[in-house]
N, C-alpha and C. Protein backbone atom coordinates (compact mmCIF):
# COMPACT_ATOMS: atom_id res chain seq x y z
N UNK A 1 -17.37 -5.47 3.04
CA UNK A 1 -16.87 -5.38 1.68
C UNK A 1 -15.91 -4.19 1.52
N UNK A 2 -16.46 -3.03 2.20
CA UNK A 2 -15.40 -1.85 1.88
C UNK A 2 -13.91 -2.34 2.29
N UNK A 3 -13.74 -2.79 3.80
CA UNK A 3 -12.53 -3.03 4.03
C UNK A 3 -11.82 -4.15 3.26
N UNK A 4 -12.24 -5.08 2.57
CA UNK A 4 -11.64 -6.23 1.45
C UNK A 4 -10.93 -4.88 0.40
N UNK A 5 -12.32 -4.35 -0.34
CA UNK A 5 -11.76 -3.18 -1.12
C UNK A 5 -10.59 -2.13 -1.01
N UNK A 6 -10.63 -2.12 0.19
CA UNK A 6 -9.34 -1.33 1.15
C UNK A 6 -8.11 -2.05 0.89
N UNK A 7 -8.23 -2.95 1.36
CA UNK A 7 -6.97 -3.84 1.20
C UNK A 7 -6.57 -4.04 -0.24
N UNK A 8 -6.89 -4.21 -0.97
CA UNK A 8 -6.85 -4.63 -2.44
C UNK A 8 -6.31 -3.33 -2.94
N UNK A 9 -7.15 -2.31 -2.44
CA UNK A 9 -7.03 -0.93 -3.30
C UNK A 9 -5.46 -0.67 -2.38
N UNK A 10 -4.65 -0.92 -1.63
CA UNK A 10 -3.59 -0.83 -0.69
C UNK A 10 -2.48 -2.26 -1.64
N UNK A 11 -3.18 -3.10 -1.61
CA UNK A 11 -2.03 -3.61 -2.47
C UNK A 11 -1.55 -3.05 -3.93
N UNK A 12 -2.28 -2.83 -4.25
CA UNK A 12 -2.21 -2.28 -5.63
C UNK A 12 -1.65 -0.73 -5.28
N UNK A 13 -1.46 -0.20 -4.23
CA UNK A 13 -0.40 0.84 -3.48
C UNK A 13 0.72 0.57 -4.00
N UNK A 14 0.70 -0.50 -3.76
CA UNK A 14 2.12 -1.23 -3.82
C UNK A 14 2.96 -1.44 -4.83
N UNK A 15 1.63 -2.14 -6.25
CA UNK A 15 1.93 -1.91 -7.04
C UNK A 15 2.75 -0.79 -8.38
N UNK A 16 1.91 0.15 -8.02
CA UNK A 16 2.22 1.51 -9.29
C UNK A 16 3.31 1.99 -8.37
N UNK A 17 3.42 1.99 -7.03
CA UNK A 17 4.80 2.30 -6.54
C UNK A 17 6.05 1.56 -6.36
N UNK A 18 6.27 0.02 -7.13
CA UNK A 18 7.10 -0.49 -7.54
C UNK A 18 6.86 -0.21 -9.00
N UNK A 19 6.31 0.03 -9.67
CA UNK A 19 6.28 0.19 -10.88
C UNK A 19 7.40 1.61 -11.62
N UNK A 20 6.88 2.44 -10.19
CA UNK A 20 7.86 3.99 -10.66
C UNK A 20 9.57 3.90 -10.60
N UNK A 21 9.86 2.34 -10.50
CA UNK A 21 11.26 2.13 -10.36
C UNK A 21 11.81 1.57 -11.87
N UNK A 22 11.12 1.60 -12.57
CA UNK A 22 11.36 1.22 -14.00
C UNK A 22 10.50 2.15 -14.79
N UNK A 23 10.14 3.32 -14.81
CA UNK A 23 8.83 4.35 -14.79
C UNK A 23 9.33 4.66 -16.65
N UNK A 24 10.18 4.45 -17.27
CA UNK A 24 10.24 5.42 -18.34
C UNK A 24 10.50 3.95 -19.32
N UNK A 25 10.40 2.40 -18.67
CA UNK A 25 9.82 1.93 -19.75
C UNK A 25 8.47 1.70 -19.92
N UNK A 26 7.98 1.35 -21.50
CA UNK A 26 6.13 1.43 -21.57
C UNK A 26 5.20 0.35 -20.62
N UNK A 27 6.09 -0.48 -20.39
CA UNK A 27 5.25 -1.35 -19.77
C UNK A 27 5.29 -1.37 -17.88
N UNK A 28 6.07 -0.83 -17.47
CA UNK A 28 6.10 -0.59 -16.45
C UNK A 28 5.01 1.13 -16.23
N UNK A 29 5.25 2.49 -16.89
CA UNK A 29 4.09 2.93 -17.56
C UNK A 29 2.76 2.60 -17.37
N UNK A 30 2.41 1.92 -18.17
CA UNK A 30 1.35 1.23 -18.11
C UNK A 30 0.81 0.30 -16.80
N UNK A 31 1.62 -0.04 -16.52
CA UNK A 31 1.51 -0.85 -14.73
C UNK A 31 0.57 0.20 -13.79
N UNK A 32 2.22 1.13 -13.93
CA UNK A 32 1.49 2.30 -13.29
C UNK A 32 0.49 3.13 -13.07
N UNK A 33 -0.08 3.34 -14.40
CA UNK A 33 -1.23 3.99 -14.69
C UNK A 33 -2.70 3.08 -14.40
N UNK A 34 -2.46 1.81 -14.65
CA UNK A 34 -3.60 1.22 -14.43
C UNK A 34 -3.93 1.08 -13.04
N UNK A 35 -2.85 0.78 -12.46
CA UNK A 35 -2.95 0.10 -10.76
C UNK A 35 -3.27 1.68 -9.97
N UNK A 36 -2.77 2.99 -10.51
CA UNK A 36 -2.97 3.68 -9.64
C UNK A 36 -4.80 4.58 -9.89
N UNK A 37 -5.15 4.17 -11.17
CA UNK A 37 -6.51 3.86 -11.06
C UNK A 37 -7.39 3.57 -10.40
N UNK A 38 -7.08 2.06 -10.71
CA UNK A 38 -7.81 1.02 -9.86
C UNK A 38 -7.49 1.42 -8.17
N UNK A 39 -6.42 1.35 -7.87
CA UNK A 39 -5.86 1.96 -6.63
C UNK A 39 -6.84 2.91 -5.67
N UNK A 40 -7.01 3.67 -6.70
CA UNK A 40 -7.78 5.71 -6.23
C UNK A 40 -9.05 5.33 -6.11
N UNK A 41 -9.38 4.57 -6.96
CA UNK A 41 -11.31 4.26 -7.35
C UNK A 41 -11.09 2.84 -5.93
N UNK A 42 -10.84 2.52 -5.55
CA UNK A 42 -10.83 1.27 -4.57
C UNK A 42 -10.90 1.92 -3.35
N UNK A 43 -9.99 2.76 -2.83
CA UNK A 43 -9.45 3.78 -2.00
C UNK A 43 -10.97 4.58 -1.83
N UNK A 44 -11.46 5.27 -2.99
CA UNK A 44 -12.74 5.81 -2.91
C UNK A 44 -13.96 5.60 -2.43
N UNK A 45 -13.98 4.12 -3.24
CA UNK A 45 -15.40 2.98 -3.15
C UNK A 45 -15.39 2.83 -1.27
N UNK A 46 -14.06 2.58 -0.68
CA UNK A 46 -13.94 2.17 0.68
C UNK A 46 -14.25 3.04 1.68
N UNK A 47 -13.99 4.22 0.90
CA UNK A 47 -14.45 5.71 2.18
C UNK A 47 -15.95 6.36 1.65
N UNK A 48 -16.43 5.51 1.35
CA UNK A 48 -17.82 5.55 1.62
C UNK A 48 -18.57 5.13 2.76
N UNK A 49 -17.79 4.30 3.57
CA UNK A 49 -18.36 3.09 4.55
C UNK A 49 -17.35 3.41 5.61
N UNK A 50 -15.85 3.81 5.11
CA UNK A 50 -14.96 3.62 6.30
C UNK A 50 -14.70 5.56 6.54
N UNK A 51 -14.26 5.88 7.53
CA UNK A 51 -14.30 7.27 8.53
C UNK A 51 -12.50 7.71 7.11
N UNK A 52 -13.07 8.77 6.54
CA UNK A 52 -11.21 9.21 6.13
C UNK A 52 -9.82 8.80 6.13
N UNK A 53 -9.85 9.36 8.03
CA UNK A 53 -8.62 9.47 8.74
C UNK A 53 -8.01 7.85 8.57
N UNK A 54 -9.24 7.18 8.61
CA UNK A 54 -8.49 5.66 8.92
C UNK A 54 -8.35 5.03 7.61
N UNK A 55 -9.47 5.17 7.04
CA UNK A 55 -9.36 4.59 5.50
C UNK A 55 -7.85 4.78 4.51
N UNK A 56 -7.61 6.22 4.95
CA UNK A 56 -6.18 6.71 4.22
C UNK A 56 -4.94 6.39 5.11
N UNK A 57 -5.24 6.23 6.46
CA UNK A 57 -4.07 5.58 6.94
C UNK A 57 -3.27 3.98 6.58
N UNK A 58 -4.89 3.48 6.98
CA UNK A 58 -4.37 1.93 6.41
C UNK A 58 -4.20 1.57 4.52
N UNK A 59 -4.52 2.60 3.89
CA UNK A 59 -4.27 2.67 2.69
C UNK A 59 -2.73 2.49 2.52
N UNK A 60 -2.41 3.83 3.36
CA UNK A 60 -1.14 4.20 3.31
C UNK A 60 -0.23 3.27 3.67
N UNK A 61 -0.50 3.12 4.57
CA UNK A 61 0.53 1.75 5.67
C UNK A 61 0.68 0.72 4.87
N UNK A 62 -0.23 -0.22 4.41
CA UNK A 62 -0.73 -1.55 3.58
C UNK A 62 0.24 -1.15 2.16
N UNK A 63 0.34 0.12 1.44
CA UNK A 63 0.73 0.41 0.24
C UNK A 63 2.65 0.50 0.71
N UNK A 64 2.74 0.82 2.27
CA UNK A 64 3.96 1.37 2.73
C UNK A 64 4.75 0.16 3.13
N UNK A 65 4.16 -0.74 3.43
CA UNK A 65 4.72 -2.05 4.23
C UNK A 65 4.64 -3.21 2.51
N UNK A 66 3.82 -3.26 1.56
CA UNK A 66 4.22 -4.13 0.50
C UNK A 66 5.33 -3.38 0.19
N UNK A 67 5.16 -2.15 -0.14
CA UNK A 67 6.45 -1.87 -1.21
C UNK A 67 7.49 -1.68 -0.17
N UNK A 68 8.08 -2.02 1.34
CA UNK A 68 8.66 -2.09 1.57
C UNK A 68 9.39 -3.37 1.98
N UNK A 69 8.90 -4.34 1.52
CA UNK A 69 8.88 -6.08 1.49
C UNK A 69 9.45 -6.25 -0.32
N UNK A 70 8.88 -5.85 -1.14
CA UNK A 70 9.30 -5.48 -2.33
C UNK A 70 10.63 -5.04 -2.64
N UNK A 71 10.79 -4.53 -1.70
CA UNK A 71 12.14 -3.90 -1.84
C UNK A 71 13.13 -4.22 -1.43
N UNK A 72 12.95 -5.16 -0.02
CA UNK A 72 13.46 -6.13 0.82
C UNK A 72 13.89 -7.35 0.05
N UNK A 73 12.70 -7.89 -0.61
CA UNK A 73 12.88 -9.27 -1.30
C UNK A 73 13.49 -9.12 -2.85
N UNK A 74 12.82 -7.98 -3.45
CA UNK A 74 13.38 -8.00 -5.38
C UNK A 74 14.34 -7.25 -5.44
N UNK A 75 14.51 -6.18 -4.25
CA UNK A 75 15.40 -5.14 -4.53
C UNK A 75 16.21 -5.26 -4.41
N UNK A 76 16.92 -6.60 -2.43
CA UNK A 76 17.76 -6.11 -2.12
C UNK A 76 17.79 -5.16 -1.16
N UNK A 77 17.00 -4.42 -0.76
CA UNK A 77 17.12 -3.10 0.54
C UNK A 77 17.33 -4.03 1.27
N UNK A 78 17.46 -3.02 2.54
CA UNK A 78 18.65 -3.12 3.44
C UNK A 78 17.47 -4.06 4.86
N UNK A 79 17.44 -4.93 5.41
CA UNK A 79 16.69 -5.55 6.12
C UNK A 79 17.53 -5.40 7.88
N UNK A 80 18.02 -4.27 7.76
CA UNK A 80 18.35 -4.21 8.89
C UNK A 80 17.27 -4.16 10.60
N UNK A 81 17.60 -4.39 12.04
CA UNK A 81 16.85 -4.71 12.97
C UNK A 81 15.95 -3.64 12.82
N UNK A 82 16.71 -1.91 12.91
CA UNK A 82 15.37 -1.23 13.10
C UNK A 82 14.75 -0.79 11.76
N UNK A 83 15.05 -1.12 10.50
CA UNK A 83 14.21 -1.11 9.38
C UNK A 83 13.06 -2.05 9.56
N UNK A 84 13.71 -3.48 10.16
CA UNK A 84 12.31 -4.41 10.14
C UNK A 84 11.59 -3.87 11.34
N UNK A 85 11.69 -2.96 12.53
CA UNK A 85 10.79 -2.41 13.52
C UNK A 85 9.96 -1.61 13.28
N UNK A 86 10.54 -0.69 12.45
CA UNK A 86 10.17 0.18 12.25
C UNK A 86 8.70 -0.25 11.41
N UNK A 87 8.91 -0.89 10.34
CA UNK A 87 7.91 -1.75 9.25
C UNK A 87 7.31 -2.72 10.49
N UNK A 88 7.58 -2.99 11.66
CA UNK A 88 6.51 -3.55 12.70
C UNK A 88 5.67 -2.90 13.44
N UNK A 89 6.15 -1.51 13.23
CA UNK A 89 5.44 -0.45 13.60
C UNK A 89 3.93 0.18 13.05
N UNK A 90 4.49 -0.06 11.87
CA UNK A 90 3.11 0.43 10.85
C UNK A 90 2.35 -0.49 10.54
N UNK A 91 2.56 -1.93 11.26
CA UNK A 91 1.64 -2.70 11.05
C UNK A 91 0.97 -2.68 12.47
N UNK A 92 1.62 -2.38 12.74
CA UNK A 92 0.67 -2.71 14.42
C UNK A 92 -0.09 -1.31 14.21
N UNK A 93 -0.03 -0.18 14.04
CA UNK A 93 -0.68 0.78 13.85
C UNK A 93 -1.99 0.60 13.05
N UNK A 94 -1.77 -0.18 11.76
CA UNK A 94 -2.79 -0.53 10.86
C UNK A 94 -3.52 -1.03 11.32
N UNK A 95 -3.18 -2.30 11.93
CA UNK A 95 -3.83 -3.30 12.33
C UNK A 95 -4.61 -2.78 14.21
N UNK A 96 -4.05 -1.79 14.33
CA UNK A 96 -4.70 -1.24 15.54
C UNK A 96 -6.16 0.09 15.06
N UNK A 97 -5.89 0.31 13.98
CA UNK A 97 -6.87 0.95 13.33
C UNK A 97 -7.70 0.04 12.96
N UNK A 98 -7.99 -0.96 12.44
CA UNK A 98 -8.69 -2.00 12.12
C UNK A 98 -9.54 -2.00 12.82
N UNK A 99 -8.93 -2.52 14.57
CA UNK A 99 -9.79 -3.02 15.56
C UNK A 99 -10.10 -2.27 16.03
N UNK A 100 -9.75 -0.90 16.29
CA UNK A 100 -10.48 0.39 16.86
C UNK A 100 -11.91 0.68 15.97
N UNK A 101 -12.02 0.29 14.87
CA UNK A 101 -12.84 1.33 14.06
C UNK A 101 -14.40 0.26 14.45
């Protein structure tokens, strides 16, 4: 269960940090504030069960790789070869923390 929570609490990474790209209207605001809530308390609930180092990595990564697909797909960023490697990088890292733990 923690690691479901992990993930969820990592998408929602994703969230309040696409949200800070429209940050000074109320409803984007509000996005923000809720998801990075829910976000912190998810993140929390999960490092009860999961070791720190890894819990906050794959937080990180999972929150680093949506909003960088986000940005790819709504934004427009730049989808160049070693942008998409680089973003293959931090998944294999994640996903190598996974199976290590």
């Amino acid at each position: 269960m923690s690691w479901l929570v992990l993930i969820l609490s990592g998408i929602l990474e994703t969230v309040w940090a696409a949200a800070l790209k429209g940050f000074f209207k109320p409803a984007s605001v509000v996005t923000f504030a809720v998801a990075l809530v829910l976000s912190m308390s998810g993140l929390a609930y999960a490092l009860r069960e999961i070791p720190l180092g890894t819990g906050y990595a794959v937080w990180v990564g999972i929150g680093t790789i949506g909003t960088a697909l986000y940005g790819l797909v709504a934004l427009g960023d730049s989808a160049s070869a070693a942008r998409l490697t680089c973003l293959g990088l931090i998944v294999a890292g994640v996903v190598g923390l996974k199976l290590l733990h």
